[in-house]
Protein backbone atom coordinates (compact mmCIF):
# COMPACT_ATOMS: atom_id res chain seq x y z
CA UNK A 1 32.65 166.71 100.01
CA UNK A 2 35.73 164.63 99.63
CA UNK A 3 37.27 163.27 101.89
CA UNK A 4 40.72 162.38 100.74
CA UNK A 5 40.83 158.59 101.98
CA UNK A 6 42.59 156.94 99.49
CA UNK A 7 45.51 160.12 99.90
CA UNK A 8 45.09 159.05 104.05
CA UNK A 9 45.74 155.62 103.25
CA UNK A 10 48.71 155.76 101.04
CA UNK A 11 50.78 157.67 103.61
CA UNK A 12 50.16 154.96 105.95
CA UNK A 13 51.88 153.03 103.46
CA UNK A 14 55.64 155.19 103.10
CA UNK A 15 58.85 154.04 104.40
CA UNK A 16 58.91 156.85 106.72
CA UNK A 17 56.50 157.20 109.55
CA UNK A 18 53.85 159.77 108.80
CA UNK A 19 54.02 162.64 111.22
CA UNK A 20 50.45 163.63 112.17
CA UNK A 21 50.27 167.19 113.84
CA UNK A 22 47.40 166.93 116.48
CA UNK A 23 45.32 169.80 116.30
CA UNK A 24 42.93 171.72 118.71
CA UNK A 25 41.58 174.78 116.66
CA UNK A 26 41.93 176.19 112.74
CA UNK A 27 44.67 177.91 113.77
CA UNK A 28 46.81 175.40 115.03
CA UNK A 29 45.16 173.33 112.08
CA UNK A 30 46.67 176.02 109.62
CA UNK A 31 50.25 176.29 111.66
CA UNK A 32 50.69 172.41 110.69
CA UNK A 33 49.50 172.69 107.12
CA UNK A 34 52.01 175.62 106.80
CA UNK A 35 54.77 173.53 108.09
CA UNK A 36 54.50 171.25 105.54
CA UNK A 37 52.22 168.28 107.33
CA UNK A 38 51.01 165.85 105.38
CA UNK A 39 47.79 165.52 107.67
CA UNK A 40 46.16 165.96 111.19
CA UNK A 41 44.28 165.06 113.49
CA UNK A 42 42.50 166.30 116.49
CA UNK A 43 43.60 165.39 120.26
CA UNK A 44 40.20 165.10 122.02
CA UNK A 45 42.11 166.44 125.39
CA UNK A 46 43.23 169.49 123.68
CA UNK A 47 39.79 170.17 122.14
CA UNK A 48 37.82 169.52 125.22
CA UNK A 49 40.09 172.13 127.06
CA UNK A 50 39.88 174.48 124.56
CA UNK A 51 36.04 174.05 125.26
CA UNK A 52 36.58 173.85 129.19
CA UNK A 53 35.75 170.41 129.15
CA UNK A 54 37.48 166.93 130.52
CA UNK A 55 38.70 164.50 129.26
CA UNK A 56 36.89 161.51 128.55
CA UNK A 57 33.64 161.99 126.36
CA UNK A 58 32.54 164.90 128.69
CA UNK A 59 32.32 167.31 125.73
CA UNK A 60 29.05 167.03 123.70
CA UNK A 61 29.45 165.45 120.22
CA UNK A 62 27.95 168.36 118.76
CA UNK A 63 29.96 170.44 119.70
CA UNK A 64 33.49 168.26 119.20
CA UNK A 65 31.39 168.06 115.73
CA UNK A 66 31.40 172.20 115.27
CA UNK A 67 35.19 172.23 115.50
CA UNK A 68 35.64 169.51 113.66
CA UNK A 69 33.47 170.93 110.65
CA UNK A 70 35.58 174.31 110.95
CA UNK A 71 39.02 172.57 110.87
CA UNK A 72 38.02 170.02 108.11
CA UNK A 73 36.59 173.46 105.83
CA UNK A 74 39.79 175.56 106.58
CA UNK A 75 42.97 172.62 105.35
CA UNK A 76 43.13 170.80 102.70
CA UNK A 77 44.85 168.43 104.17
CA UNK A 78 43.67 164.84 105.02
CA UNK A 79 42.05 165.06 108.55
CA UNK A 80 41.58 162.57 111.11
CA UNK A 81 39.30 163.15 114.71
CA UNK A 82 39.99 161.57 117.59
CA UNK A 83 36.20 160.13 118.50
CA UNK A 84 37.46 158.54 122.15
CA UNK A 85 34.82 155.98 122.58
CA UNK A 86 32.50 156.53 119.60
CA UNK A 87 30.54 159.25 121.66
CA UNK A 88 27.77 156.55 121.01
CA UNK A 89 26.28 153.41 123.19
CA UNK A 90 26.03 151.01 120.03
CA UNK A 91 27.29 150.80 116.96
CA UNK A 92 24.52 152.66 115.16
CA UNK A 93 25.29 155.66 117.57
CA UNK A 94 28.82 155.53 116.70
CA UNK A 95 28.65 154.59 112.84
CA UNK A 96 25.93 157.69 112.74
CA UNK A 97 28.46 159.85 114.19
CA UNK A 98 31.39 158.88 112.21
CA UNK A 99 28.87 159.28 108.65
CA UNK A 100 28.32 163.06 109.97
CA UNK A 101 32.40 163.47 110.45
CA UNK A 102 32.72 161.75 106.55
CA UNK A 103 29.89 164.26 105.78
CA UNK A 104 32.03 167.66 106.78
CA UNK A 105 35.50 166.13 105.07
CA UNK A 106 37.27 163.91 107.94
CA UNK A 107 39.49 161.27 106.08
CA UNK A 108 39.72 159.53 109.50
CA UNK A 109 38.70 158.50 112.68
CA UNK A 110 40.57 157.30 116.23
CA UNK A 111 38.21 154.70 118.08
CA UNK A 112 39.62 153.75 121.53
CA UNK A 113 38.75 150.34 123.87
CA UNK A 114 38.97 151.97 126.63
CA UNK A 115 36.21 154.10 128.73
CA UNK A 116 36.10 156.58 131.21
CA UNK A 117 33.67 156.19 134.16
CA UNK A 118 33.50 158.66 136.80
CA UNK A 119 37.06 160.06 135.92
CA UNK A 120 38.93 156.18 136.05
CA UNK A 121 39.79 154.80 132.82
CA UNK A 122 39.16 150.72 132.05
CA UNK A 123 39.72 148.81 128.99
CA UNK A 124 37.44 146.62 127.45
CA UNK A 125 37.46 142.52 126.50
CA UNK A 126 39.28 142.38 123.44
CA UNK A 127 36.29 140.08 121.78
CA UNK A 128 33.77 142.38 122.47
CA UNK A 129 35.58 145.04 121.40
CA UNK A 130 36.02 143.48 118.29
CA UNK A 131 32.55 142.57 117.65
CA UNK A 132 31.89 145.93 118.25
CA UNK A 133 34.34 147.72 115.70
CA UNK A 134 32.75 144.85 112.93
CA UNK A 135 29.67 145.72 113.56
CA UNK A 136 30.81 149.39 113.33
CA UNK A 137 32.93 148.75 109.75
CA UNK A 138 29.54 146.94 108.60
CA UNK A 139 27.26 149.61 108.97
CA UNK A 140 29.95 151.68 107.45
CA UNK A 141 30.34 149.74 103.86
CA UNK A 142 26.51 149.62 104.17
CA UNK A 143 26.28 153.39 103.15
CA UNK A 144 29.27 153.09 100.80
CA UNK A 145 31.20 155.48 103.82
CA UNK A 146 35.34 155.21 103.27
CA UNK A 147 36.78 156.51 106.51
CA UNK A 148 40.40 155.15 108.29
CA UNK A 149 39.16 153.53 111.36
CA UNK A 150 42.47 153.80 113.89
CA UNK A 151 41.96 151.54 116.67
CA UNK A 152 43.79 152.88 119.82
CA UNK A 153 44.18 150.21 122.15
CA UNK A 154 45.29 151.02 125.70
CA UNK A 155 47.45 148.42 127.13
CA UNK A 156 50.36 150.45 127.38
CA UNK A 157 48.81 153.36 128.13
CA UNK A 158 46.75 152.11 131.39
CA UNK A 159 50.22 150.29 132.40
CA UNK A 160 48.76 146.92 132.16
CA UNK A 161 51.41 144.19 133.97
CA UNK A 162 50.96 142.07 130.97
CA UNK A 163 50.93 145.10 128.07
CA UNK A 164 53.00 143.50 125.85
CA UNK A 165 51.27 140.51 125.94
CA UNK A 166 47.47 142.07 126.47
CA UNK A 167 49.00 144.18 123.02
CA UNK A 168 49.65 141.35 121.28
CA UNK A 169 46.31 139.33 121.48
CA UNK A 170 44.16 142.94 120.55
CA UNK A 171 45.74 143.27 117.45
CA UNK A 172 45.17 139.62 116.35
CA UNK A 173 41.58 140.52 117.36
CA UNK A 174 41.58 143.57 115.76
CA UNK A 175 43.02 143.24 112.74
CA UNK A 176 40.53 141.58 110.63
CA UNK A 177 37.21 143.34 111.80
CA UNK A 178 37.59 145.93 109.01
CA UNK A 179 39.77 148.71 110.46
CA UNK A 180 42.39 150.60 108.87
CA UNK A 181 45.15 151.28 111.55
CA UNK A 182 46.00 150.11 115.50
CA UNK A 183 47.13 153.06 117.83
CA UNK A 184 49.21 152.09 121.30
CA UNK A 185 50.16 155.40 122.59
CA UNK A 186 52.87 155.39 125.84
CA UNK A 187 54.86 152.03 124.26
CA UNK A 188 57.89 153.50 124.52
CA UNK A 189 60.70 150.66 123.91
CA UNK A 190 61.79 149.62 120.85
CA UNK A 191 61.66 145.54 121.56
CA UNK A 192 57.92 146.19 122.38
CA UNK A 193 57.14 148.38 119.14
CA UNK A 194 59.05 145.36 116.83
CA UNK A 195 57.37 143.27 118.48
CA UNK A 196 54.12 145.38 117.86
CA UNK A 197 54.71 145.69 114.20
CA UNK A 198 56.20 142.20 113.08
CA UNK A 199 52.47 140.96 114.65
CA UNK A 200 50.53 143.70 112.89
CA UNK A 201 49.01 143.54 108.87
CA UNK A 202 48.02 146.65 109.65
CA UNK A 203 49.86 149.98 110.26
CA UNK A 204 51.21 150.45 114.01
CA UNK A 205 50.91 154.08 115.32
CA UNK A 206 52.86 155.67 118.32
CA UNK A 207 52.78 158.99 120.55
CA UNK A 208 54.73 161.48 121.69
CA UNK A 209 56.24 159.86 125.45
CA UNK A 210 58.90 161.24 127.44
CA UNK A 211 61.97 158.73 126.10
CA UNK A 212 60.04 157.99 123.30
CA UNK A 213 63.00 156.59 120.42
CA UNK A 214 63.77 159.40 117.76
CA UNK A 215 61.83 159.01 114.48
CA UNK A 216 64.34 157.18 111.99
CA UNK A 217 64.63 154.69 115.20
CA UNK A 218 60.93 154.55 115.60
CA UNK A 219 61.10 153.61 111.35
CA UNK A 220 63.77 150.79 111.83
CA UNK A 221 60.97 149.24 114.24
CA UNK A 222 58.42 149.14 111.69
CA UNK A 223 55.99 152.67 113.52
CA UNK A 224 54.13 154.03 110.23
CA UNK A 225 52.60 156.61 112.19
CA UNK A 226 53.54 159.25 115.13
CA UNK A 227 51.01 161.26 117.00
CA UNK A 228 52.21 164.71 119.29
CA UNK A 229 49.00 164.02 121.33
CA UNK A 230 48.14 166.63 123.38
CA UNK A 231 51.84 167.64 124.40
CA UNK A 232 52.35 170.53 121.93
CA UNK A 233 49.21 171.84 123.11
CA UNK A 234 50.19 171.76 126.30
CA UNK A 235 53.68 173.29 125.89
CA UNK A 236 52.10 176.18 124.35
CA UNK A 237 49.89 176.96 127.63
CA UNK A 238 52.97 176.47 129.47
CA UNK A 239 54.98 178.90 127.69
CA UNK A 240 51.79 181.06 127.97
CA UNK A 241 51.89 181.58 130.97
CA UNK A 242 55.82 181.82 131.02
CA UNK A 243 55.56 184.74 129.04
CA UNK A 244 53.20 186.37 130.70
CA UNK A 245 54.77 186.36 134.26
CA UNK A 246 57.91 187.96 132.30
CA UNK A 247 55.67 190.47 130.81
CA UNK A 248 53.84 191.22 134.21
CA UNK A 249 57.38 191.31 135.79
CA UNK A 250 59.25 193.93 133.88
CA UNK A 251 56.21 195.50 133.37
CA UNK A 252 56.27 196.60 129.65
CA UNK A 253 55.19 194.63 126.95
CA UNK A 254 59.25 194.62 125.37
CA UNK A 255 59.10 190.49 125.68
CA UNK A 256 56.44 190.36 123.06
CA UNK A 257 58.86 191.76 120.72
């Protein structure tokens, strides 16, 4: 099955900032597609919730793999899955993991450095992190598998007091292991992203924040890709539940309508 790499790649490579729209089922898969997206991806949150799991690598791989398979078979649009940590110990478990994804269609995977033990979040050393993801891109060319590797690196996102600077030293790390793409979701000011991006070979990607710069000012600092994250999802289970208190209130089923 073909995975559409090469297609991933090049729109990575625009002027403007690929969109991704961050999918939790085929049907939101399908909304996106119809919209005129030129790919997706998976947020891991969404899809463990949708399972009524947590966050964090506490939903089995085989079944994150189920969904995965049913979204990749139902688009035809270049797909990427947010793997968290690997859902693997080494880089044999995680490599194994990201040949089944390849196997079902996925065009790409998210790879994080930071893990989640007994619900608190910690990132990783940059240089073992790094060996890590070139030991992981290794075993990858080994068996001829092309898939984006986006590297999301938390430094921003866990508030580190040196972010910028913690940012800064992971993507000279980073960059030359073999991956395709570094992620650094909640940066949310402009002088950081430049910064970001004018130290990067490689794409930059961004998420959805609250104050997060509009997307031609997100281009002008360099961003060639912008995630929603989980935040549509959860809009969507907001308004939910929003429309059913209206619908329980008047009693009739007019708001529907």
């Amino acid at each position: 099955m073909k995975n559409k790499f090469e297609a991933f790649v090049a729109l990575h490579q625009q002027a403007e900032p690929l969109l991704i729209g961050n999918a939790w089922n085929v049907q939101s898969a399908r909304v996106f597609e119809q919209k005129n997206f030129k790919a997706i991806a998976t947020s891991s949150l969404s899809v463990a919730e949708t399972l009524g799991y947590e966050d964090g690598q506490d939903m089995p791989f085989e079944d994150y793999l189920f969904v995965a398979k049913h979204i990749a078979a139902s688009v035809s649009l270049p797909f990427s899955v947010d793997l968290e940590g690997g859902y693997g110990d080494t880089p044999e478990q995680i490599a194994g993991n990201i040949i089944q994804l390849y196997n079902s269609g996925v065009s790409g995977i998210n790879i994080e450095d930071s893990v989640v033990v007994k619900g608190q979040r910690s990132i990783e050393k940059a240089e073992i992190f790094a060996e890590k993801l070139r030991q992981i891109c290794a075993l990858l060319h080994a068996e001829n598998i092309k898939m984006f590797i986006n590297v999301r690196s938390d430094s921003f996102l866990l508030g580190l007091s040196n972010a910028l600077e913690d940012a800064l030293n992971r993507i000279s790390q980073y960059q030359n292991t073999g991956v395709h793409g570094l992620f650094f979701p909640c940066v949310s000011q402009v002088s950081d992203m430049q910064k970001l991006t004018q130290s990067s070979k490689l794409p930059i990607n961004v998420m959805c924040v609250p104050g997060l710069p509009n997307f031609k000012q997100l281009q002008s600092a360099g961003v060639k890709r912008i995630s929603i994250g989980p935040f549509l999802n959860k809009a969507i289970y907001q308004k939910m539940g929003t429309g059913i208190d209206q619908m329980v209130e008047e009693g009739s089923f007019d708001s529907l309508f």
